[in-house]
C-alpha atoms as a PDB file:
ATOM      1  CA  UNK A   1      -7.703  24.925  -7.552  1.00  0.00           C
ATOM      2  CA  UNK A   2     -10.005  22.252  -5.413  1.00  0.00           C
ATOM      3  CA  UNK A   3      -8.461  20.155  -2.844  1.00  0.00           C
ATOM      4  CA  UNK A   4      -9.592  17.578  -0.895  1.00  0.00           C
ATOM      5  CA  UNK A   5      -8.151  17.205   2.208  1.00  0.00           C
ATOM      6  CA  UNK A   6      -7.911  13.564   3.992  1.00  0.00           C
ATOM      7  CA  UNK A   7      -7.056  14.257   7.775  1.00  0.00           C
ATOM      8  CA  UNK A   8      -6.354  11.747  10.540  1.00  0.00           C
ATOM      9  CA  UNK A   9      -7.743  13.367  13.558  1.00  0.00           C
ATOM     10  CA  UNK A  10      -6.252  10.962  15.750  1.00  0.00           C
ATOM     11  CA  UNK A  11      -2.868  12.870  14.725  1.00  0.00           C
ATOM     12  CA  UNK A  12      -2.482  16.120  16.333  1.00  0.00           C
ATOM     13  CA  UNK A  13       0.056  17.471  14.560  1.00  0.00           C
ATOM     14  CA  UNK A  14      -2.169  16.178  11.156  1.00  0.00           C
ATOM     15  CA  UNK A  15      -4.485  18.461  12.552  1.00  0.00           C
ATOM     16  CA  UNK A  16      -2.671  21.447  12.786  1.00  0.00           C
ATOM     17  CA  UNK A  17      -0.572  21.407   9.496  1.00  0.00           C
ATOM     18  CA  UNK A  18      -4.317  20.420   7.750  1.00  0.00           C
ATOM     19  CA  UNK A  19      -5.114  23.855   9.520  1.00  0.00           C
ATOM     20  CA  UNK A  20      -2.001  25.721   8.616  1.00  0.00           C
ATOM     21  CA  UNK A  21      -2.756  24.428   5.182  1.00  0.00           C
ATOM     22  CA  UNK A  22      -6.470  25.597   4.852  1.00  0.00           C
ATOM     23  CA  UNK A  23      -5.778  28.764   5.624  1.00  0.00           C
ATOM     24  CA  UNK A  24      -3.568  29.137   2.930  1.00  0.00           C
ATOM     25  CA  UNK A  25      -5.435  27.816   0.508  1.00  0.00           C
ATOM     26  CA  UNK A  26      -8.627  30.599   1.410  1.00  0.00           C
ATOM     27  CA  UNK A  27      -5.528  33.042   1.214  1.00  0.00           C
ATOM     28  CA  UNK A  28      -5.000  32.350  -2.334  1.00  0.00           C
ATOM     29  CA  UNK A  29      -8.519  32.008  -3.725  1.00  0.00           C
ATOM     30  CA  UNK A  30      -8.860  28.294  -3.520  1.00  0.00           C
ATOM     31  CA  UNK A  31     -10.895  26.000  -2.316  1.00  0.00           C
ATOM     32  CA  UNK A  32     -10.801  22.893  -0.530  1.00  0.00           C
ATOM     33  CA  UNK A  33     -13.303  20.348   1.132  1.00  0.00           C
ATOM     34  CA  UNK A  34     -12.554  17.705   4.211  1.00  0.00           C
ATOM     35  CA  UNK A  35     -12.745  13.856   2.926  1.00  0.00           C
ATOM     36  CA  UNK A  36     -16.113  12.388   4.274  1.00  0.00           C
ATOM     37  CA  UNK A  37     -16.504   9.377   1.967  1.00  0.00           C
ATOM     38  CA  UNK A  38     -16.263  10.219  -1.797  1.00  0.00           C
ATOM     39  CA  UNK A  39     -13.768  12.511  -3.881  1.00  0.00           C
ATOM     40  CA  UNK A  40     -16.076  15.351  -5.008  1.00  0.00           C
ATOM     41  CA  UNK A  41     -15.809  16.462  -9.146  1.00  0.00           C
ATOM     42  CA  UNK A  42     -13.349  19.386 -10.121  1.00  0.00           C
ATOM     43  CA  UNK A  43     -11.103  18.288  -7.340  1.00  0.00           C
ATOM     44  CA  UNK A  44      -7.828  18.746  -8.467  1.00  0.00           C
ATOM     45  CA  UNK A  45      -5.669  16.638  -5.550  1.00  0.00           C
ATOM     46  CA  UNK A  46      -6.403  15.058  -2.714  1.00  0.00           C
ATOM     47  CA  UNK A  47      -3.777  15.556   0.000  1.00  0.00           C
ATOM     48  CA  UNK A  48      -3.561  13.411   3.135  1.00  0.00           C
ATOM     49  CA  UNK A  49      -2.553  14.009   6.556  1.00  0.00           C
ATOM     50  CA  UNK A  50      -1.485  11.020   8.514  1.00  0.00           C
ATOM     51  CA  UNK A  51       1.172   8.404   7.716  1.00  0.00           C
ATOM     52  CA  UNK A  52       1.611   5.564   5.555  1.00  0.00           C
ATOM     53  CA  UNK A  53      -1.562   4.009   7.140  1.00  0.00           C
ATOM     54  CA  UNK A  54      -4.256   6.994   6.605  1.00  0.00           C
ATOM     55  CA  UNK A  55      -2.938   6.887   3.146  1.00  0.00           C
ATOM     56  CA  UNK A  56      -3.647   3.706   2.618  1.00  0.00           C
ATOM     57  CA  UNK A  57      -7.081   3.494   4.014  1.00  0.00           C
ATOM     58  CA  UNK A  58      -8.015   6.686   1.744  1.00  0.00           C
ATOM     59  CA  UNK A  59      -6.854   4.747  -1.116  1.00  0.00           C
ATOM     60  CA  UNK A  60      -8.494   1.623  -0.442  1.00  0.00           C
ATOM     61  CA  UNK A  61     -11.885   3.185  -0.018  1.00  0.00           C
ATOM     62  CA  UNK A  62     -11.706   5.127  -3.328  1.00  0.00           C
ATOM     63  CA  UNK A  63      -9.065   4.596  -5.846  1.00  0.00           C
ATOM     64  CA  UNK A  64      -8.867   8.106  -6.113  1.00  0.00           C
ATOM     65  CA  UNK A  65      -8.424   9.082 -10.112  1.00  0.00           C
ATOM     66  CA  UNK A  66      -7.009  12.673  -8.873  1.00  0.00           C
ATOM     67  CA  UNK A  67      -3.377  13.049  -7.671  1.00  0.00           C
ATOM     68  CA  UNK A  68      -2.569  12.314  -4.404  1.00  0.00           C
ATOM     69  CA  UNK A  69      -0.054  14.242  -1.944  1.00  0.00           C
ATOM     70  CA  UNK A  70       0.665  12.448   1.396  1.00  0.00           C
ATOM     71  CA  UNK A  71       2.275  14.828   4.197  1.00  0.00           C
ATOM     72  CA  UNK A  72       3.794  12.740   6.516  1.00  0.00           C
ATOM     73  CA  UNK A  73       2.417  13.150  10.156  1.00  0.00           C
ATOM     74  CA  UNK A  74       3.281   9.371  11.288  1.00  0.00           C
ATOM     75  CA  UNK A  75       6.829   7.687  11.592  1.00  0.00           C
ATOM     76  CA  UNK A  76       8.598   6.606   8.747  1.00  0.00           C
ATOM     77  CA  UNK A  77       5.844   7.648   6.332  1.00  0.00           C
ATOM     78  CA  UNK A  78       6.995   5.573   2.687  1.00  0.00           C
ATOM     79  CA  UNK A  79       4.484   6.913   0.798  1.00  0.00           C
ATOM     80  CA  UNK A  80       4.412  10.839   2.066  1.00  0.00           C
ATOM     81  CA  UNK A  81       6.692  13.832   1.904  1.00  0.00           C
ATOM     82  CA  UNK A  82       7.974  15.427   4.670  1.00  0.00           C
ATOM     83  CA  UNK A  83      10.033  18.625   5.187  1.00  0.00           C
ATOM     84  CA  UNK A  84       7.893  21.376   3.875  1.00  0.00           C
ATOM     85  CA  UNK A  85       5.824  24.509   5.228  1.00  0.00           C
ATOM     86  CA  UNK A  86       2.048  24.327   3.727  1.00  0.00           C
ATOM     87  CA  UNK A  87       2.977  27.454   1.606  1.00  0.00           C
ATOM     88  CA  UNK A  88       5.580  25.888  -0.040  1.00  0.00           C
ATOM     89  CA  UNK A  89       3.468  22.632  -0.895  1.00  0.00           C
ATOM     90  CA  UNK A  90       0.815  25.024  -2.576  1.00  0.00           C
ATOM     91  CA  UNK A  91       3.566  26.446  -4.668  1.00  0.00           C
ATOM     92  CA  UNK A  92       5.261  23.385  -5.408  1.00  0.00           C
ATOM     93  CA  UNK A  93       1.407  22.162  -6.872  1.00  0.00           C
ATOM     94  CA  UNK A  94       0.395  25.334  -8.195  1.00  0.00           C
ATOM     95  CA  UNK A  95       3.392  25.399 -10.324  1.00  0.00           C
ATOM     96  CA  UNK A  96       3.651  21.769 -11.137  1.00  0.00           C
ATOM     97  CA  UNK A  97       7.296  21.229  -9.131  1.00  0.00           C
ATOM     98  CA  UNK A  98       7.324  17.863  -8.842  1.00  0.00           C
ATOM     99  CA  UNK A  99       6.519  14.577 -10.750  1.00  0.00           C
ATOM    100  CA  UNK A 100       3.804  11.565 -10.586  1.00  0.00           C
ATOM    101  CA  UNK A 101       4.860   8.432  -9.286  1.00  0.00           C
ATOM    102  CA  UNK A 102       2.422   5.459 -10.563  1.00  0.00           C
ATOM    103  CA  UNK A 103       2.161   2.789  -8.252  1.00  0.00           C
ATOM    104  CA  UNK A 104      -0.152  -0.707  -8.974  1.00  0.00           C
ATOM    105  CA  UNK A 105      -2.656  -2.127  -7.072  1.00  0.00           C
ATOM    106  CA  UNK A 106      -2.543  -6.508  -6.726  1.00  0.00           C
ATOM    107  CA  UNK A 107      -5.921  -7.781  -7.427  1.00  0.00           C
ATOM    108  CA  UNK A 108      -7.147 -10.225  -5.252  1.00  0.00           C
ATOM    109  CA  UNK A 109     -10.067 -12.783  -5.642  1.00  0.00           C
ATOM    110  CA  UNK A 110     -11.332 -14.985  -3.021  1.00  0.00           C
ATOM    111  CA  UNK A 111     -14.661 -16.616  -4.354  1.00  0.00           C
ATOM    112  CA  UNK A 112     -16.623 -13.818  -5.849  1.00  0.00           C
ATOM    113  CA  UNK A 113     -14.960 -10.798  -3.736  1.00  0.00           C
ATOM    114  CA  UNK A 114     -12.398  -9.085  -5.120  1.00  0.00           C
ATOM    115  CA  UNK A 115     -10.043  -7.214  -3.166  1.00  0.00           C
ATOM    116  CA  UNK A 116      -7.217  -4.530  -4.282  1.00  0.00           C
ATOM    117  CA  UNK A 117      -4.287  -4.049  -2.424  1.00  0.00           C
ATOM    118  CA  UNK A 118      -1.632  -1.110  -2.647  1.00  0.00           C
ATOM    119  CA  UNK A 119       0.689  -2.380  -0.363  1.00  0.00           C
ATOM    120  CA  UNK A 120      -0.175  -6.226  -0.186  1.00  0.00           C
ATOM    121  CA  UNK A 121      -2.397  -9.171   1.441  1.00  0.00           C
ATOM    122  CA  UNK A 122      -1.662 -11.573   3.782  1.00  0.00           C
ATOM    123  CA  UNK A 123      -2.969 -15.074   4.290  1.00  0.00           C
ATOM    124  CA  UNK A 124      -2.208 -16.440   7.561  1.00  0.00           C
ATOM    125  CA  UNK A 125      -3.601 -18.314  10.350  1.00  0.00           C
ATOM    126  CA  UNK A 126      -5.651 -17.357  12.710  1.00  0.00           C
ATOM    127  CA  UNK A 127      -5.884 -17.503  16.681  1.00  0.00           C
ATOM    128  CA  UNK A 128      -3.901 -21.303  16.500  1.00  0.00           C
ATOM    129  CA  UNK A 129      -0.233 -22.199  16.455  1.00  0.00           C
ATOM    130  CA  UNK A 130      -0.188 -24.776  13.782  1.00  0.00           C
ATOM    131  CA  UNK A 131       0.914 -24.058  10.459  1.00  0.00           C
ATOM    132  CA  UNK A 132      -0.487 -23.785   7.142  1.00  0.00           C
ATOM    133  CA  UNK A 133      -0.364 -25.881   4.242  1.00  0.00           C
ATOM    134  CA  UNK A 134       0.396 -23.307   1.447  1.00  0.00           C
ATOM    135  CA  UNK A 135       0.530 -24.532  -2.342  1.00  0.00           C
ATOM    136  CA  UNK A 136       1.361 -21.968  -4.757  1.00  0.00           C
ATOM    137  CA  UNK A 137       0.445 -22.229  -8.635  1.00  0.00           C
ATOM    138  CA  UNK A 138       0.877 -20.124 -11.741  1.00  0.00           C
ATOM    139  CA  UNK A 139      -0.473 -20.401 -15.069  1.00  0.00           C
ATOM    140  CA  UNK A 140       2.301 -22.833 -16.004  1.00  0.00           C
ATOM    141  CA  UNK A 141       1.436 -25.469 -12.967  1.00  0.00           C
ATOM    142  CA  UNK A 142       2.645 -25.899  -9.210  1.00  0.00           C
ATOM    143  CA  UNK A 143       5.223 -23.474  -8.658  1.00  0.00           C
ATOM    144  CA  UNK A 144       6.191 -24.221  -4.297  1.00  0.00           C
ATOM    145  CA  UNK A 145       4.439 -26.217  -1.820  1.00  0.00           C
ATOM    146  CA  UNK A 146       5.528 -25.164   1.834  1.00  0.00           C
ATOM    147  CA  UNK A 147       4.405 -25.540   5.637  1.00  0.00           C
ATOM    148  CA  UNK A 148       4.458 -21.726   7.137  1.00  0.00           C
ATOM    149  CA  UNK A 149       2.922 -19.338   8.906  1.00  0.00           C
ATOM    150  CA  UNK A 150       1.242 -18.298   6.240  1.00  0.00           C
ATOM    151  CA  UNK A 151       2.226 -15.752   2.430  1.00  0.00           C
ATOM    152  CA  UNK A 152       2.342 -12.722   1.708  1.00  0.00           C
ATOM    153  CA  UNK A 153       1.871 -11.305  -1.737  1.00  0.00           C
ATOM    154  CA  UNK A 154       3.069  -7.969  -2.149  1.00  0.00           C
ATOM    155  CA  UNK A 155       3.632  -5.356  -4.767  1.00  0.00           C
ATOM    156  CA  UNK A 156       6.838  -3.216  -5.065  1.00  0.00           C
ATOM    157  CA  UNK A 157       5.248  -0.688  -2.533  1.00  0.00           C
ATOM    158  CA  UNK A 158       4.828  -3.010  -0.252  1.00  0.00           C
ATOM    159  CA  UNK A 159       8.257  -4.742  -0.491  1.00  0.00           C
ATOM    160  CA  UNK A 160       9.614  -2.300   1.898  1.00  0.00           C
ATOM    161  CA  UNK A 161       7.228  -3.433   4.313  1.00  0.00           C
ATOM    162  CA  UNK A 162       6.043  -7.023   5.841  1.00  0.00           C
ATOM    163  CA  UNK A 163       7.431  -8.606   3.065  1.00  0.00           C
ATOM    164  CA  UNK A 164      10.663  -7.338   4.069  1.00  0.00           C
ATOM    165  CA  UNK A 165      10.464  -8.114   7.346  1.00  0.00           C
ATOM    166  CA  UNK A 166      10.139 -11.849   6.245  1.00  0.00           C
ATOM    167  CA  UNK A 167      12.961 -12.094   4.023  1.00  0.00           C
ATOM    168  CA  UNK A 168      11.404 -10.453   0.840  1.00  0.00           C
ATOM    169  CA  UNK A 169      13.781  -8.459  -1.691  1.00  0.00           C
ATOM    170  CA  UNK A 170      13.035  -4.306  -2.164  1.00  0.00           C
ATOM    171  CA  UNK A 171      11.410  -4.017  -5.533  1.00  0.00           C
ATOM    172  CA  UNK A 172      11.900  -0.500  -7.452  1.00  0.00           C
ATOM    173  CA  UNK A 173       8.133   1.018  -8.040  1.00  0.00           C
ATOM    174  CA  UNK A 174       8.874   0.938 -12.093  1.00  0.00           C
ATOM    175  CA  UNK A 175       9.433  -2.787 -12.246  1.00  0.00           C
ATOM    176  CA  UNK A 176       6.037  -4.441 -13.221  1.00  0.00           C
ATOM    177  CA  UNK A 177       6.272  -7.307 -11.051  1.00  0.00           C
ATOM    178  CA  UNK A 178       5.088  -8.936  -7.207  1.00  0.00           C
ATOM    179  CA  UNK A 179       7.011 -10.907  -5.138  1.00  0.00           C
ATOM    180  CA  UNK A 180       5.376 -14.066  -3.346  1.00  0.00           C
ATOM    181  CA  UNK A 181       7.013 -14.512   0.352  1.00  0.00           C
ATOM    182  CA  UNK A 182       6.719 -17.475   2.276  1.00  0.00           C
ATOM    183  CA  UNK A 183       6.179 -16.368   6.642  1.00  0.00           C
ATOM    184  CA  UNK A 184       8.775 -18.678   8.378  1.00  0.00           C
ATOM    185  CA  UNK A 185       7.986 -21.472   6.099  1.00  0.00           C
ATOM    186  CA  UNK A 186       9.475 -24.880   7.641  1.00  0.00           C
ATOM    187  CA  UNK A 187      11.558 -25.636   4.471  1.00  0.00           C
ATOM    188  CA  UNK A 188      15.578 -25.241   3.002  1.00  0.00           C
ATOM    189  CA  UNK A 189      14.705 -24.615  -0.144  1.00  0.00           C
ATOM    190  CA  UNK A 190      11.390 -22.272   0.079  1.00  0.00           C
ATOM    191  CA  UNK A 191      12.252 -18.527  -0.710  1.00  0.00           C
ATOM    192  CA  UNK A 192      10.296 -15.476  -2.021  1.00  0.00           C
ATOM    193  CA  UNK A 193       9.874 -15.591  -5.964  1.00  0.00           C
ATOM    194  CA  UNK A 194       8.941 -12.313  -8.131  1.00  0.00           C
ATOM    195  CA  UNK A 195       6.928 -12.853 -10.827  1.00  0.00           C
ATOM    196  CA  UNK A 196       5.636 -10.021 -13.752  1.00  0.00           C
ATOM    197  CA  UNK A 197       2.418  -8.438 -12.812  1.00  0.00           C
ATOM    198  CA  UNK A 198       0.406 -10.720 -15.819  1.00  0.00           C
ATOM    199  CA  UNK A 199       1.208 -13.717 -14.098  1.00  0.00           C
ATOM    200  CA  UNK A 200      -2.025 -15.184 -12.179  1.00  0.00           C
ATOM    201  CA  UNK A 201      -0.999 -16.988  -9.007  1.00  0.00           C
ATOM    202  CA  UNK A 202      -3.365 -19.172  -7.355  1.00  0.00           C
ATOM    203  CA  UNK A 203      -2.982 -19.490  -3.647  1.00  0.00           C
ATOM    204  CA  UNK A 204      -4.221 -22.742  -1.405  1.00  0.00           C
ATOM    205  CA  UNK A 205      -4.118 -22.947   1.805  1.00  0.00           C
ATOM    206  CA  UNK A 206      -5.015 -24.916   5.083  1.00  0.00           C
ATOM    207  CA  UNK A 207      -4.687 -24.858   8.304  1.00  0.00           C
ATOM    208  CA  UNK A 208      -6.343 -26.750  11.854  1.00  0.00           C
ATOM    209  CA  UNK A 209      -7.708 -23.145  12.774  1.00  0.00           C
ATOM    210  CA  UNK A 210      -9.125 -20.161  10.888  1.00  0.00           C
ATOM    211  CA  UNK A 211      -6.875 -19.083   7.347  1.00  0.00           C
ATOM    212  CA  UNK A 212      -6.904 -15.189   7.873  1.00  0.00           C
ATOM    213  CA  UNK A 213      -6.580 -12.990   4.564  1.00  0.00           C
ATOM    214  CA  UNK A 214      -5.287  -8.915   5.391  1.00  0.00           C
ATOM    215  CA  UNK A 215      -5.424  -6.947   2.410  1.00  0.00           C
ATOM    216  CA  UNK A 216      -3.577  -3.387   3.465  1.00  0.00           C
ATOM    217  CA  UNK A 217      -4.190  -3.799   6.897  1.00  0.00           C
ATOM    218  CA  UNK A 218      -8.257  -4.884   6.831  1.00  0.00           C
ATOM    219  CA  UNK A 219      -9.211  -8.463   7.647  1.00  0.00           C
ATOM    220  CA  UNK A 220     -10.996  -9.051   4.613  1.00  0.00           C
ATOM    221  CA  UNK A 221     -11.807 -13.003   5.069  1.00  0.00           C
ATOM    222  CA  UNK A 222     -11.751 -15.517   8.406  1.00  0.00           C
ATOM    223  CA  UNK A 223     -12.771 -18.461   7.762  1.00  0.00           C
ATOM    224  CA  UNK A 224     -12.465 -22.870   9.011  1.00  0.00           C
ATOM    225  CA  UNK A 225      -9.761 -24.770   7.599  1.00  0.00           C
ATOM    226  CA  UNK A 226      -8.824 -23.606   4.084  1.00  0.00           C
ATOM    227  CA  UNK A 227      -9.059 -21.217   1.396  1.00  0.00           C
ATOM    228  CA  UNK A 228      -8.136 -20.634  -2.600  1.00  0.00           C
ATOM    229  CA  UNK A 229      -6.807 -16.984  -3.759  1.00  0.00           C
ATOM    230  CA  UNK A 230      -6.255 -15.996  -6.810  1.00  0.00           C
ATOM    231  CA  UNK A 231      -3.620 -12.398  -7.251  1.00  0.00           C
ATOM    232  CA  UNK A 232      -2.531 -10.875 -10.496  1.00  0.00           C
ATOM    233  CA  UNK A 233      -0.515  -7.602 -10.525  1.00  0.00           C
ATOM    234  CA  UNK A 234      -0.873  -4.268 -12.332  1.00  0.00           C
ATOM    235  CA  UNK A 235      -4.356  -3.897 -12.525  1.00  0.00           C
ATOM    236  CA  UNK A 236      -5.145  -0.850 -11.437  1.00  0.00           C
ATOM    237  CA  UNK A 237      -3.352   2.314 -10.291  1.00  0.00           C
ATOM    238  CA  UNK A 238      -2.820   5.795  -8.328  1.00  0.00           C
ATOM    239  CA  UNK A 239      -0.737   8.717  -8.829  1.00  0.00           C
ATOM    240  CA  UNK A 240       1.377   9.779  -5.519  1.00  0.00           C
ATOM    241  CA  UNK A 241       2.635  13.410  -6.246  1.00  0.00           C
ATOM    242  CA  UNK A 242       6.881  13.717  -5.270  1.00  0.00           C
ATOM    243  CA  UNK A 243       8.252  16.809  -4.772  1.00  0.00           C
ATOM    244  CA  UNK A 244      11.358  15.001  -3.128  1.00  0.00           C
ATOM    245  CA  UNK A 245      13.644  14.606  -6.027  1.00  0.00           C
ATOM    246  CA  UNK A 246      15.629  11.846  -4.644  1.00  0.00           C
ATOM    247  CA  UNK A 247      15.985   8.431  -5.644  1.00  0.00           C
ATOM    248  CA  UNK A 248      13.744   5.653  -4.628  1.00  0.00           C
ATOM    249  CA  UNK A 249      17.088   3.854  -3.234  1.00  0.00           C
ATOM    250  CA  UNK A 250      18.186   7.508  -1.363  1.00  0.00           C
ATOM    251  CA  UNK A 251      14.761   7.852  -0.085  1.00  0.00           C
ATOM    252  CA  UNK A 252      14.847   3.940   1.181  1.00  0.00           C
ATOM    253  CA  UNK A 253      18.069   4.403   2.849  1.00  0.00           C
ATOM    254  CA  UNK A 254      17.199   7.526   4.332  1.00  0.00           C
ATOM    255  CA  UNK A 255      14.067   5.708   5.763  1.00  0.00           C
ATOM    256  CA  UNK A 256      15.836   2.719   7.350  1.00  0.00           C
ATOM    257  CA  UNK A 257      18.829   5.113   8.713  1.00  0.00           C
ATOM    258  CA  UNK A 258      17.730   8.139   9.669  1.00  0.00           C
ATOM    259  CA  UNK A 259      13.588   7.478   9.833  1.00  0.00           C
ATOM    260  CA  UNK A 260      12.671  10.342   7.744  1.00  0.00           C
END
């Protein structure tokens, strides 16, 4: 087997394990390569050493077609396992113990760029304290119009996260769907709305300052005054490899309880 390993060096202990784990894939006749920009052909996964973050980043920079395994060397590491020597992993791979989860990307256009996002984007304002005007169509016509700090747009993986954090609901990975969160929004009646993932929703929004857009983490846009997004769902995809059995729910709860 080929592996690419994705290592964030910033991480001791995502050093070492990458280490541990090197060494035993020489001792059984593999081989293996350190990410430096581009998944290389035969590669048969690409496992990541880091937290939710390094995973994300790897992602986002290739939309990797291969499998990927994240080993949790951060905190409460959503997308990663945890738990496991390196030996073990290689014999949970090697003898296909475990299952693919699929997880969508949210396409995001902002004039001619496109954007993907795993996780989700986030269009906020800048460096001022005023809010933003956000109006929020679908296909069908004007769906909420709301004063806030700002939207996010995020897909079931990222429902655990920011959108959360701002009221959101937890969406299971297999429903094809995105939820649209208003930030704070200055409103009684304004709440977060999931919609399927072949709805288009057209963001516009406008603020005194800059309108920020975050797509995963990366500033992608920041700009004067205003800005029009456009995000459909389920567009494109990557295959995390689980070898933890439990639920999404268990693994949630364990997360939010216990941190691991």
């Amino acid at each position: 087997m080929k592996y690419c390993l994705v290592i964030n060096h910033s991480k001791p202990l995502a050093e070492a394990f990458a280490k541990e784990f090197s060494a035993e894939i020489q001792a059984r006749g593999s081989s293996f390569y350190a990410f430096d920009g581009a998944i290389l052909d035969g590669t048969d996964y690409a496992v990541v050493f880091g937290g939710d973050g390094t995973i994300l980043k790897f992602i986002r920079s290739t939309h990797p077609q291969v499998p990927v395994l994240g080993i949790n060397c951060g905190k409460m590491g959503f997308l990663a396992e945890s738990g496991k020597t390196a030996s073990e992993y290689l014999d949970d791979l090697a003898n296909k113990n475990y299952e693919l989860d699929r997880r969508y990307f949210l396409k995001i256009r902002i004039g001619s760029e496109v954007h993907y996002a795993l996780n989700e984007a986030v269009i906020g304002r800048g460096d001022t304290i005023n809010l933003m005007d956000v109006q929020v169509f679908t296909q069908g016509g004007s769906l909420d119009r709301y004063r806030a700090d700002g939207v996010i747009l995020a897909t079931p993986t990222g429902s655990t996260a920011y959108s959360l954090s701002a009221g959101g609901p937890v969406l299971s990975p297999k429903v094809p769907a995105f939820v649209v969160t208003p930030i704070c929004p200055h409103s009684l009646q304004s709440r977060p709305i999931v919609l399927p993932n072949e709805e288009t929703v057209t963001i516009k929004a406008a603020t005194a300052g800059k309108c920020v857009i975050v797509v995963d983490g990366i500033t992608v846009y920041s700009q004067e005054k205003e800005v029009e997004v456009s995000v459909t769902g389920g567009t494109d995809s990557v295959s995390f490899v689980r070898i933890d059995k439990r639920s999404f729910y268990s693994i949630m709860l364990s997360k939010f309880t216990k941190g691991k």
